[in-house]
C-alpha atoms as a PDB file:
ATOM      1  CA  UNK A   1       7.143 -33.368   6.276  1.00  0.00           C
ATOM      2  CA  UNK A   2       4.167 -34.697   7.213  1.00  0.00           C
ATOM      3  CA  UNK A   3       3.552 -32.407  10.105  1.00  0.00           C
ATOM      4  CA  UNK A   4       4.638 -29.644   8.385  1.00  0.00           C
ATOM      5  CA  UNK A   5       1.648 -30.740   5.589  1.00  0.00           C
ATOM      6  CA  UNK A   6      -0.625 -30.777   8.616  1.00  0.00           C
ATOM      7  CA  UNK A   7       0.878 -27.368   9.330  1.00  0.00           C
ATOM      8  CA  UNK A   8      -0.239 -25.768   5.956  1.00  0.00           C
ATOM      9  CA  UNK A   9      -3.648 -27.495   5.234  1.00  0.00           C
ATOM     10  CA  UNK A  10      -4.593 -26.615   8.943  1.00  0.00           C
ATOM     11  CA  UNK A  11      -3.582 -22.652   8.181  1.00  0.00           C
ATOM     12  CA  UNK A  12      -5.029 -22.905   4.764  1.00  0.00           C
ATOM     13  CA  UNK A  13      -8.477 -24.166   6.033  1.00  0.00           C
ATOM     14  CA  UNK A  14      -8.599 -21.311   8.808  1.00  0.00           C
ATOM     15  CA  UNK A  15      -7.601 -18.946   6.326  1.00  0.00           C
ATOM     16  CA  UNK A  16     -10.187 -19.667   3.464  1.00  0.00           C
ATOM     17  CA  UNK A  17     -12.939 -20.729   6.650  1.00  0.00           C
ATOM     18  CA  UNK A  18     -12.586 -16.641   7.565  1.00  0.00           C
ATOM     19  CA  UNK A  19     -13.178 -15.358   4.338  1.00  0.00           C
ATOM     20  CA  UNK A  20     -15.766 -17.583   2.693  1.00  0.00           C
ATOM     21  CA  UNK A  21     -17.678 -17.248   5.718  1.00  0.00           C
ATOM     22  CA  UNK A  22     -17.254 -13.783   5.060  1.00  0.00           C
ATOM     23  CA  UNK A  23     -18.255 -13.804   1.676  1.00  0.00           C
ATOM     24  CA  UNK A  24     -21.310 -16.601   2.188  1.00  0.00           C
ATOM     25  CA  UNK A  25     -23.052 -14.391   5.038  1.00  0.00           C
ATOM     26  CA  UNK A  26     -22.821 -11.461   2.778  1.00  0.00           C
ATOM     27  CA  UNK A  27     -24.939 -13.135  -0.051  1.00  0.00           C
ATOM     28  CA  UNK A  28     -27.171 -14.246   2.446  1.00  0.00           C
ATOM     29  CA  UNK A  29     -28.239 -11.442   3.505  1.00  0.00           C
ATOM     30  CA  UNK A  30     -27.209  -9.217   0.240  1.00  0.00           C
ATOM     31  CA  UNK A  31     -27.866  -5.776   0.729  1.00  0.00           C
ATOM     32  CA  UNK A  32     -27.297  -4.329  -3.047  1.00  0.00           C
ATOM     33  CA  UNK A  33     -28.827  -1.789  -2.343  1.00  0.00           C
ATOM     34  CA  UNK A  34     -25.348   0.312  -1.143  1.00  0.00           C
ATOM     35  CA  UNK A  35     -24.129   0.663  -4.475  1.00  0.00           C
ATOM     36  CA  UNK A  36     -26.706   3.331  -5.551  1.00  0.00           C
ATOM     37  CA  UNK A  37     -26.068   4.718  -2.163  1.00  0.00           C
ATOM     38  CA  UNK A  38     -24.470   8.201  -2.716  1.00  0.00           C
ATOM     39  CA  UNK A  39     -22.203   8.076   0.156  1.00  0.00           C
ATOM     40  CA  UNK A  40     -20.992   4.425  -0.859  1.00  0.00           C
ATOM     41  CA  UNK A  41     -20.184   6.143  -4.499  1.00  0.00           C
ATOM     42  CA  UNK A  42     -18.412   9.134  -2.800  1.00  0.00           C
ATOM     43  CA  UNK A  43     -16.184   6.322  -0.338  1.00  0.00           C
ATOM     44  CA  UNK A  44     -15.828   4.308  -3.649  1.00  0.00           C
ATOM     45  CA  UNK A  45     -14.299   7.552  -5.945  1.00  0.00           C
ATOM     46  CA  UNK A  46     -12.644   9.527  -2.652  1.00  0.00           C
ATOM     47  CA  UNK A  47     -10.527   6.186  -1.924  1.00  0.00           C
ATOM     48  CA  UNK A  48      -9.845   6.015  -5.511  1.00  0.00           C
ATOM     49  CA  UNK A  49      -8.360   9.374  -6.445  1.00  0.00           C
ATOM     50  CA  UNK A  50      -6.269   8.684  -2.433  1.00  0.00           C
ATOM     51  CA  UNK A  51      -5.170   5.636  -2.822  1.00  0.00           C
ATOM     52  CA  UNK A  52      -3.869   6.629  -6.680  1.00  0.00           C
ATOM     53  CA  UNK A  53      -1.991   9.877  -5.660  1.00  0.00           C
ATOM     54  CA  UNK A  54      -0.509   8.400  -2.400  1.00  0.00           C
ATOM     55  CA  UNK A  55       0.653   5.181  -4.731  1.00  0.00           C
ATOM     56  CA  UNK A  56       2.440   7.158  -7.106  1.00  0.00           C
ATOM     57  CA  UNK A  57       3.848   9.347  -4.411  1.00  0.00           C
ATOM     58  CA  UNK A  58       5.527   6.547  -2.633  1.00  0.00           C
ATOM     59  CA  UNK A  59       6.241   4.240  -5.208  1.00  0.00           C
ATOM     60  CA  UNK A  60       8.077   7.616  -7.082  1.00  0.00           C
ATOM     61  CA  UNK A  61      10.139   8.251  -3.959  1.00  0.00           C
ATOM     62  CA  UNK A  62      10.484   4.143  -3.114  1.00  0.00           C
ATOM     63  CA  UNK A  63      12.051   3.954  -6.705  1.00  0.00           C
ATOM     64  CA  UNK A  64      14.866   6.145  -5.703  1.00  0.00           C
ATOM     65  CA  UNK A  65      15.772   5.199  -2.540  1.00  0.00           C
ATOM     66  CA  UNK A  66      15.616   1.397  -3.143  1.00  0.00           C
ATOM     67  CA  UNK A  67      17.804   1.974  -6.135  1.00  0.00           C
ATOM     68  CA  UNK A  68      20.422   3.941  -3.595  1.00  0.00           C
ATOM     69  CA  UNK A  69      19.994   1.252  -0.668  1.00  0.00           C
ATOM     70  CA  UNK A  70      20.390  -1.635  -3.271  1.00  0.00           C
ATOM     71  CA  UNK A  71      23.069  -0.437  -5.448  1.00  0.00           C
ATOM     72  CA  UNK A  72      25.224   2.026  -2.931  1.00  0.00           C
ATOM     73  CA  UNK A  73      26.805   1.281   0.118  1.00  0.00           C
ATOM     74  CA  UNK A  74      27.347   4.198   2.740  1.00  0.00           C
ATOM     75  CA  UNK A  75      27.858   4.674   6.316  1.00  0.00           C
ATOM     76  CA  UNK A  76      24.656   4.147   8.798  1.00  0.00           C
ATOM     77  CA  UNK A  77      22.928   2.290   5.367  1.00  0.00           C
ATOM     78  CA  UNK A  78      21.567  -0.561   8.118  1.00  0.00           C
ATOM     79  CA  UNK A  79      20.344   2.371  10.355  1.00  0.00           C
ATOM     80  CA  UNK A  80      18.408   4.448   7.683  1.00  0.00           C
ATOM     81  CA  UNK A  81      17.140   1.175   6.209  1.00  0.00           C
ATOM     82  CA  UNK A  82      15.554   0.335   9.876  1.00  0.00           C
ATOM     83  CA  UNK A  83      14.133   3.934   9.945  1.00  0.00           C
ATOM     84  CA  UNK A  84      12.545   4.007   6.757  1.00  0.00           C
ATOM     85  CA  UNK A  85      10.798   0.765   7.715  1.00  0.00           C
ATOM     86  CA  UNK A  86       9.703   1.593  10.891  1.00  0.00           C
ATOM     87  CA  UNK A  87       5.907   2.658   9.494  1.00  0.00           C
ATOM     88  CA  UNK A  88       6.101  -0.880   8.484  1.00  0.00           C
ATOM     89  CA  UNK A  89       6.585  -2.385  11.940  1.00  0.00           C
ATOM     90  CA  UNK A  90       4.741   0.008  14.037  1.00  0.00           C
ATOM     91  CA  UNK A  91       0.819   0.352  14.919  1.00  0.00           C
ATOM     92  CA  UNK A  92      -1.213   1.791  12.443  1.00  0.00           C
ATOM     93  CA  UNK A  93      -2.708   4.359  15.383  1.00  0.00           C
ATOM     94  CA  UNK A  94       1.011   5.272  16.180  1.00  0.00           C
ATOM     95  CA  UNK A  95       1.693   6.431  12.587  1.00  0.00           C
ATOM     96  CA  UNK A  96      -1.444   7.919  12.952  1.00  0.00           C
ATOM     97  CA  UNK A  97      -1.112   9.855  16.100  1.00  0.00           C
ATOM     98  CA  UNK A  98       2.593  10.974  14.631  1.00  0.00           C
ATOM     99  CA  UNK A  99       1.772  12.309  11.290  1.00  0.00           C
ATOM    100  CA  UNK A 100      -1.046  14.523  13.571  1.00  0.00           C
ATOM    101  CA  UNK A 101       1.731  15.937  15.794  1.00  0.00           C
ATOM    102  CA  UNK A 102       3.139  16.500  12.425  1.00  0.00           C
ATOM    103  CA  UNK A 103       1.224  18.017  10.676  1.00  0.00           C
ATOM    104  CA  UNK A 104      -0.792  19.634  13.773  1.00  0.00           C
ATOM    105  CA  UNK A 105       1.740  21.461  16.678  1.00  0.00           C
ATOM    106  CA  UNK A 106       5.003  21.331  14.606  1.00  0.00           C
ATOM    107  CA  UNK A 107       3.894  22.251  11.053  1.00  0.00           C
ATOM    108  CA  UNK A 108       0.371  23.592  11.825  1.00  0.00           C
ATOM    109  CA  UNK A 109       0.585  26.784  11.678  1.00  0.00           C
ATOM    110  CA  UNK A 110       3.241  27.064   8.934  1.00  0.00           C
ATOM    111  CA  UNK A 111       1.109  25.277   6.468  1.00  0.00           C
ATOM    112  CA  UNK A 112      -1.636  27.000   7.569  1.00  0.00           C
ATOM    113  CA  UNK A 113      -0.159  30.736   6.524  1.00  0.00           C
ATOM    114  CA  UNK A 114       1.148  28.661   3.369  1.00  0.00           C
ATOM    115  CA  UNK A 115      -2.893  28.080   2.726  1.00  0.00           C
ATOM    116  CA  UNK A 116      -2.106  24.151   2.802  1.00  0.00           C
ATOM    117  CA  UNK A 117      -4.055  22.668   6.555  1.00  0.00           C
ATOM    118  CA  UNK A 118      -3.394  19.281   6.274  1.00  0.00           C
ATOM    119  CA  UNK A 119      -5.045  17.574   9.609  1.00  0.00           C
ATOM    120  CA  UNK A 120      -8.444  17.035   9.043  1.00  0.00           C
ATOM    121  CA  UNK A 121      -8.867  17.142   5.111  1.00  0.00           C
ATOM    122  CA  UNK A 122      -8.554  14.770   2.085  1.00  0.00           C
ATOM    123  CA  UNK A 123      -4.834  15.869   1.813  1.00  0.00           C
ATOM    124  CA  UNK A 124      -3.913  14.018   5.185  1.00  0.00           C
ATOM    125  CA  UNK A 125      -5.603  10.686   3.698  1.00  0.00           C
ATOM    126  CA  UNK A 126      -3.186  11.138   0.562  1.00  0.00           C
ATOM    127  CA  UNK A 127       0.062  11.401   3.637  1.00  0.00           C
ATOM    128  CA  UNK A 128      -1.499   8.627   5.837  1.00  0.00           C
ATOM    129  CA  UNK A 129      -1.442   6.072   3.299  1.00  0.00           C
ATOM    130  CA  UNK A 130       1.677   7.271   1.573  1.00  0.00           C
ATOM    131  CA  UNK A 131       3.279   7.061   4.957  1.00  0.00           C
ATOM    132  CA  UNK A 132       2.142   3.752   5.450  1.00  0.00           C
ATOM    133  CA  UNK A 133       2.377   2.062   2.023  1.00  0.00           C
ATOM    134  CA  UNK A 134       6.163   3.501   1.329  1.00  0.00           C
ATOM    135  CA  UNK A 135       7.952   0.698   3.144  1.00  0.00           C
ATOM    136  CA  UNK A 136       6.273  -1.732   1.320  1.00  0.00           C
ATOM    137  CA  UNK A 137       7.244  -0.416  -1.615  1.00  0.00           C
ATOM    138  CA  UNK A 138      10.834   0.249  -0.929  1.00  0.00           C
ATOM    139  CA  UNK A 139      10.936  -3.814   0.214  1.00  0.00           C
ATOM    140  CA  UNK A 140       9.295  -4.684  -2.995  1.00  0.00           C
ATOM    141  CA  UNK A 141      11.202  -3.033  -5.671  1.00  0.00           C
ATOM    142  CA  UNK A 142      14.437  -3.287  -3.376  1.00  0.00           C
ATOM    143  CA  UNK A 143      13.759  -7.354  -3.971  1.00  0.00           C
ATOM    144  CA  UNK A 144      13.148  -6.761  -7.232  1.00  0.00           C
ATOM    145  CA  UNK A 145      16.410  -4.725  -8.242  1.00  0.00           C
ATOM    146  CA  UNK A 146      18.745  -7.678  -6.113  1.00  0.00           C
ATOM    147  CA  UNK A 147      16.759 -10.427  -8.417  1.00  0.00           C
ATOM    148  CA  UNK A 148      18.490  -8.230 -11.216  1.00  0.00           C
ATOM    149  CA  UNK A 149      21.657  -9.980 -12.755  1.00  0.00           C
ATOM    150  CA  UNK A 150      24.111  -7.331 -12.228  1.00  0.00           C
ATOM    151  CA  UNK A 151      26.455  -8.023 -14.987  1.00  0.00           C
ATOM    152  CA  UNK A 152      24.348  -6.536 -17.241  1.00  0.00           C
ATOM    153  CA  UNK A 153      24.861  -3.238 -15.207  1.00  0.00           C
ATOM    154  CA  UNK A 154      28.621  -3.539 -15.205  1.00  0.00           C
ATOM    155  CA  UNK A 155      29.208  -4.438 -19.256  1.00  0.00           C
ATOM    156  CA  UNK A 156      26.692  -1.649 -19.870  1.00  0.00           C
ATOM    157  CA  UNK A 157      29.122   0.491 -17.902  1.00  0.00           C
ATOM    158  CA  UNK A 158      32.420  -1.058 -19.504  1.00  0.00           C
ATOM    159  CA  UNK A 159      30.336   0.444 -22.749  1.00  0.00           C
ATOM    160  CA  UNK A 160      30.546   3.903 -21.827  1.00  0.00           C
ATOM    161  CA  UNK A 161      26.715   4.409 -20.312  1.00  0.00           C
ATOM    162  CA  UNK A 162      26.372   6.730 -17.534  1.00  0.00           C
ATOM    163  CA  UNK A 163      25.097   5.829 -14.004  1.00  0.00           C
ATOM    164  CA  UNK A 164      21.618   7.714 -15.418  1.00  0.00           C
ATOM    165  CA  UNK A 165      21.429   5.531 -18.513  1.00  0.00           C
ATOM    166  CA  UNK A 166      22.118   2.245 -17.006  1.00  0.00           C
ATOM    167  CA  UNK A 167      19.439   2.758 -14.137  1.00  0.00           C
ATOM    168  CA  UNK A 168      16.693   3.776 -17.483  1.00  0.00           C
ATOM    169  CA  UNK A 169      18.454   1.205 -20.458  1.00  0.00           C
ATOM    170  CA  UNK A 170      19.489  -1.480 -17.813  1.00  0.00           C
ATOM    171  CA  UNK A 171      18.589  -2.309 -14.744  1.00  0.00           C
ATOM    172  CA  UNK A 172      14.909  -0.548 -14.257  1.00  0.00           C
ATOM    173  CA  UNK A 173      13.915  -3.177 -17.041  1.00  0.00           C
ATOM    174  CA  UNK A 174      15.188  -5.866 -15.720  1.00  0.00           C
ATOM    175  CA  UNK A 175      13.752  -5.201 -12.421  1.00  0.00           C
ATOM    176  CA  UNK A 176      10.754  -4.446 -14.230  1.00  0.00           C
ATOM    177  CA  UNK A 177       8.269  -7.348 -13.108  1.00  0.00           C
ATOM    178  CA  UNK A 178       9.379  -6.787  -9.637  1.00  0.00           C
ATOM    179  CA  UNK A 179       8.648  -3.079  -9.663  1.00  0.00           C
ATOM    180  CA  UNK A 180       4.871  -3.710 -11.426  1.00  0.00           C
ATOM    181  CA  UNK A 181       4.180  -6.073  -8.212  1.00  0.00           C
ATOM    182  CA  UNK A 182       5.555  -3.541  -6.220  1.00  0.00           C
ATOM    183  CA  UNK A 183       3.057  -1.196  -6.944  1.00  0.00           C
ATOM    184  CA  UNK A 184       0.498  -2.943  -7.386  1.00  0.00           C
ATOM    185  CA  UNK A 185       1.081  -4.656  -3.579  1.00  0.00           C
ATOM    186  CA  UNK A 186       1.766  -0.622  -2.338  1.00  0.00           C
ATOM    187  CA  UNK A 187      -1.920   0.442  -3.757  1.00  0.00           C
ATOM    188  CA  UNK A 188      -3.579  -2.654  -2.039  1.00  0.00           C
ATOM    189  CA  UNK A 189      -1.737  -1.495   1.406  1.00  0.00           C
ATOM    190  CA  UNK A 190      -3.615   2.192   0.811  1.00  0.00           C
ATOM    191  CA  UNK A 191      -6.901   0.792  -0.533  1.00  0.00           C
ATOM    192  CA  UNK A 192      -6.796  -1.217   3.034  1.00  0.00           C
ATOM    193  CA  UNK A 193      -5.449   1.433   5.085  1.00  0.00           C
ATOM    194  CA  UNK A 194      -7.544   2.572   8.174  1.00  0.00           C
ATOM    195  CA  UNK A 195      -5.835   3.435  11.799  1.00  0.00           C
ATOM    196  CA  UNK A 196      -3.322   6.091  10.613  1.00  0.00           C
ATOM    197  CA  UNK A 197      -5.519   7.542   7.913  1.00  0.00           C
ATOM    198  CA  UNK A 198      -8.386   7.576  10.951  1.00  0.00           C
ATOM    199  CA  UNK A 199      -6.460   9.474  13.063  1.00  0.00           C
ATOM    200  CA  UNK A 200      -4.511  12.665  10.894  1.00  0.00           C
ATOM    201  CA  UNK A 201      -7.398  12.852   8.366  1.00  0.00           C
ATOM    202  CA  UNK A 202     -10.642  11.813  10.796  1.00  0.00           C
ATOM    203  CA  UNK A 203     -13.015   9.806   9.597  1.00  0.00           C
ATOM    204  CA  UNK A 204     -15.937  12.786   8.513  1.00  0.00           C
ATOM    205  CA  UNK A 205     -18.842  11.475   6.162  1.00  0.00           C
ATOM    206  CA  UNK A 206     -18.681  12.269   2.788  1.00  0.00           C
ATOM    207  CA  UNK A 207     -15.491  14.181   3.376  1.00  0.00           C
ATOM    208  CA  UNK A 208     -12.886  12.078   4.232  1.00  0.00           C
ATOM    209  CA  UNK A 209     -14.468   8.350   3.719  1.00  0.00           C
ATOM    210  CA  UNK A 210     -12.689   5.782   2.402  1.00  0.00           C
ATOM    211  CA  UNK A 211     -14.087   2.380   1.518  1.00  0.00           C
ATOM    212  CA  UNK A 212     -12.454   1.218   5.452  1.00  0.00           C
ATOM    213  CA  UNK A 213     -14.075   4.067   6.650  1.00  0.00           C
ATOM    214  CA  UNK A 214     -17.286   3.426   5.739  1.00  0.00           C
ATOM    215  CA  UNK A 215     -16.786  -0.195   7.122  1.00  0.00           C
ATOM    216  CA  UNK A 216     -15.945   1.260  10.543  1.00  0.00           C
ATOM    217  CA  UNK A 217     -19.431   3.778   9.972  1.00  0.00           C
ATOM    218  CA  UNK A 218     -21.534   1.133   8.921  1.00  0.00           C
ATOM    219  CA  UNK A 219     -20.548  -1.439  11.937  1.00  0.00           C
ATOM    220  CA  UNK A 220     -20.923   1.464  14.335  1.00  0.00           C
ATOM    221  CA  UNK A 221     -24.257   2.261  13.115  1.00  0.00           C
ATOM    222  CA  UNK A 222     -25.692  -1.218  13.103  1.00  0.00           C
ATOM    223  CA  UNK A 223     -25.805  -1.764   9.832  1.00  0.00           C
ATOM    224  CA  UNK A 224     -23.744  -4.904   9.453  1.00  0.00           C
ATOM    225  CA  UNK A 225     -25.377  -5.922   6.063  1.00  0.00           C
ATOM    226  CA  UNK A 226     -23.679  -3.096   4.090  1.00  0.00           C
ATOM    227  CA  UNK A 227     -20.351  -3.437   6.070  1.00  0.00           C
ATOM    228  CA  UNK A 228     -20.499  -6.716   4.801  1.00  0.00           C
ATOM    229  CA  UNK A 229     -20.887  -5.678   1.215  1.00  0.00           C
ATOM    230  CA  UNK A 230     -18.398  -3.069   1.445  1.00  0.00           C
ATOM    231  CA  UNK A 231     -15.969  -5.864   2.889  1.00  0.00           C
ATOM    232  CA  UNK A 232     -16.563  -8.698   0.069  1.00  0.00           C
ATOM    233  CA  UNK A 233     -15.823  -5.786  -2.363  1.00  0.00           C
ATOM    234  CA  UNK A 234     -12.472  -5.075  -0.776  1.00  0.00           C
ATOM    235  CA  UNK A 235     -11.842  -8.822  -0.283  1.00  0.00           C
ATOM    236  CA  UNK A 236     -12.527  -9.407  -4.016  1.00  0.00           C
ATOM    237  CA  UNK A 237     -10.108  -6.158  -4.990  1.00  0.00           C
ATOM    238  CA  UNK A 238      -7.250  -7.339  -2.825  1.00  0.00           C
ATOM    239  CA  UNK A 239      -8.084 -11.069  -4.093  1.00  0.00           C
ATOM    240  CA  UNK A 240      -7.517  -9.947  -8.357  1.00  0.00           C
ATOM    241  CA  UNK A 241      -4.329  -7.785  -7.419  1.00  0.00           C
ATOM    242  CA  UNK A 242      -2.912 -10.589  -5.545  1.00  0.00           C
ATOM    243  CA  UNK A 243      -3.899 -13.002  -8.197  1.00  0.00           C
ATOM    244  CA  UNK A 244      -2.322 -10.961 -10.837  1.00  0.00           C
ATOM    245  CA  UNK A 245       0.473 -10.487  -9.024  1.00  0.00           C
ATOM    246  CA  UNK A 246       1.297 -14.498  -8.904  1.00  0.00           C
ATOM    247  CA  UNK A 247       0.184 -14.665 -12.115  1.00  0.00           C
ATOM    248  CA  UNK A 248       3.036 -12.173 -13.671  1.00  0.00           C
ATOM    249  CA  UNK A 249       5.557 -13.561 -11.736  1.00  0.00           C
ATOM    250  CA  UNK A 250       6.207 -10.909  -8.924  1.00  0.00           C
ATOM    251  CA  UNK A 251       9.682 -10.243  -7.942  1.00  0.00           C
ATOM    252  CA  UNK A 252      10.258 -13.454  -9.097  1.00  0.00           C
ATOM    253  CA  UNK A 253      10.152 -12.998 -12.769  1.00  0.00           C
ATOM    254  CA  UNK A 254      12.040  -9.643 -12.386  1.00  0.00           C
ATOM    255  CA  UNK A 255      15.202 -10.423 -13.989  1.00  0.00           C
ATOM    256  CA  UNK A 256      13.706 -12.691 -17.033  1.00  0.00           C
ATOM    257  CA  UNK A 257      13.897 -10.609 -20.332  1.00  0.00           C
END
């Protein structure tokens, strides 16, 4: 046990080392200054209204299919699990460069004539991180519907309540703390996304510049004072949702009514 201690204080000192020295050389050199900056408020609002719509998207379509992988069994269930994770385990850049081949030289031109381009406009930020973040979110709320007791589920079916009421009545509630984290955990993955939304959606100023974005402008630019702003406030974001998250309960509490 004792090495194991050593194990955790070690990790814990390298951990908080990285970002307080993060934080501290910020306020040393505190360049305010970037939050009356237009294209800081644009970055701030633009990842905002993406990283909102591409949450819902995938926590809407997570719902469903963790509900059918937790509660269903069916042939090839291990196969399409491992496929629908796979945006998980692979490189940012390589979900990236895929959704472009996607959305560029297989579906180009159809969306196109439809009057929807994708590559290259806000729209592809909204798929990036939904692409991204949706794995997440189908791990979360799939841990949070097997925390569920499911003998709730089978006496509310011995009462006569359809598969559609039991899923609303039963056993969304009680995997209701779960599915809050769940969310929550799937918005900080977009807010933080970068590679894949860099690649499909480019990173143009003032037109497709998220908060990472402007991280990745700023450092290129030389102007390491505001990257460092723009990183404490992301730091501190991803710090309160994480918080909160332990603070609920997480997955953890799911099943307590």
């Amino acid at each position: 046990m004792i090495v194991f201690s050593g194990i955790l204080i070690i990790t814990l000192i390298f951990v908080f080392g990285a970002f307080a020295g993060l934080a501290a050389y910020a306020l040393k050199s505190p360049s305010l200054r970037v939050l009356s900056d237009p294209e800081f408020i644009f970055a701030v609002l633009f990842t905002l209204k993406t990283t909102m719509l591409a949450t819902v998207c995938a926590s809407f379509v997570a719902l469903a299919i963790a509900y059918i992988l937790s509660y269903h069994s069916f042939l090839g269930k291990k196969v399409v699990g491992t496929l629908l994770g796979l945006p998980m385990m692979v490189p940012p850049l390589v979900n990236g460069i895929a959704l472009l081949i996607l959305f560029g030289p297989v579906l180009g031109k159809f969306l196109t004539r439809l009057g929807f381009p994708v590559v290259f406009t806000p729209a592809a930020a909204v798929f990036a991180m939904w692409f991204v973040a949706q794995p997440f979110a189908i791990q979360m709320f799939r841990e949070a519907f097997a925390s569920a007791d499911r003998r709730y589920t089978s006496l509310a079916r011995t009462l006569g309540l359809t598969p559609l009421e039991c899923f609303f009545r039963v056993e969304l509630p009680l995997a209701r703390r779960g599915i809050v984290a769940g969310i929550a955990m799937t918005w900080a993955r977009t807010a933080g996304e970068f590679g894949a939304t860099a690649m499909v959606a480019g990173i143009t100023r003032l037109k497709t510049e998220t908060l990472s974005a402007a991280i990745f402008l700023t450092m290129s630019n030389g102007d390491i004072e505001t990257a460092l702003v723009i990183s404490v406030i992301l730091l501190c974001i991803a710090s309160a949702v994480y918080v909160a998250i332990n603070v609920s309960g997480g997955t953890h509490g799911s099943a307590s009514t």
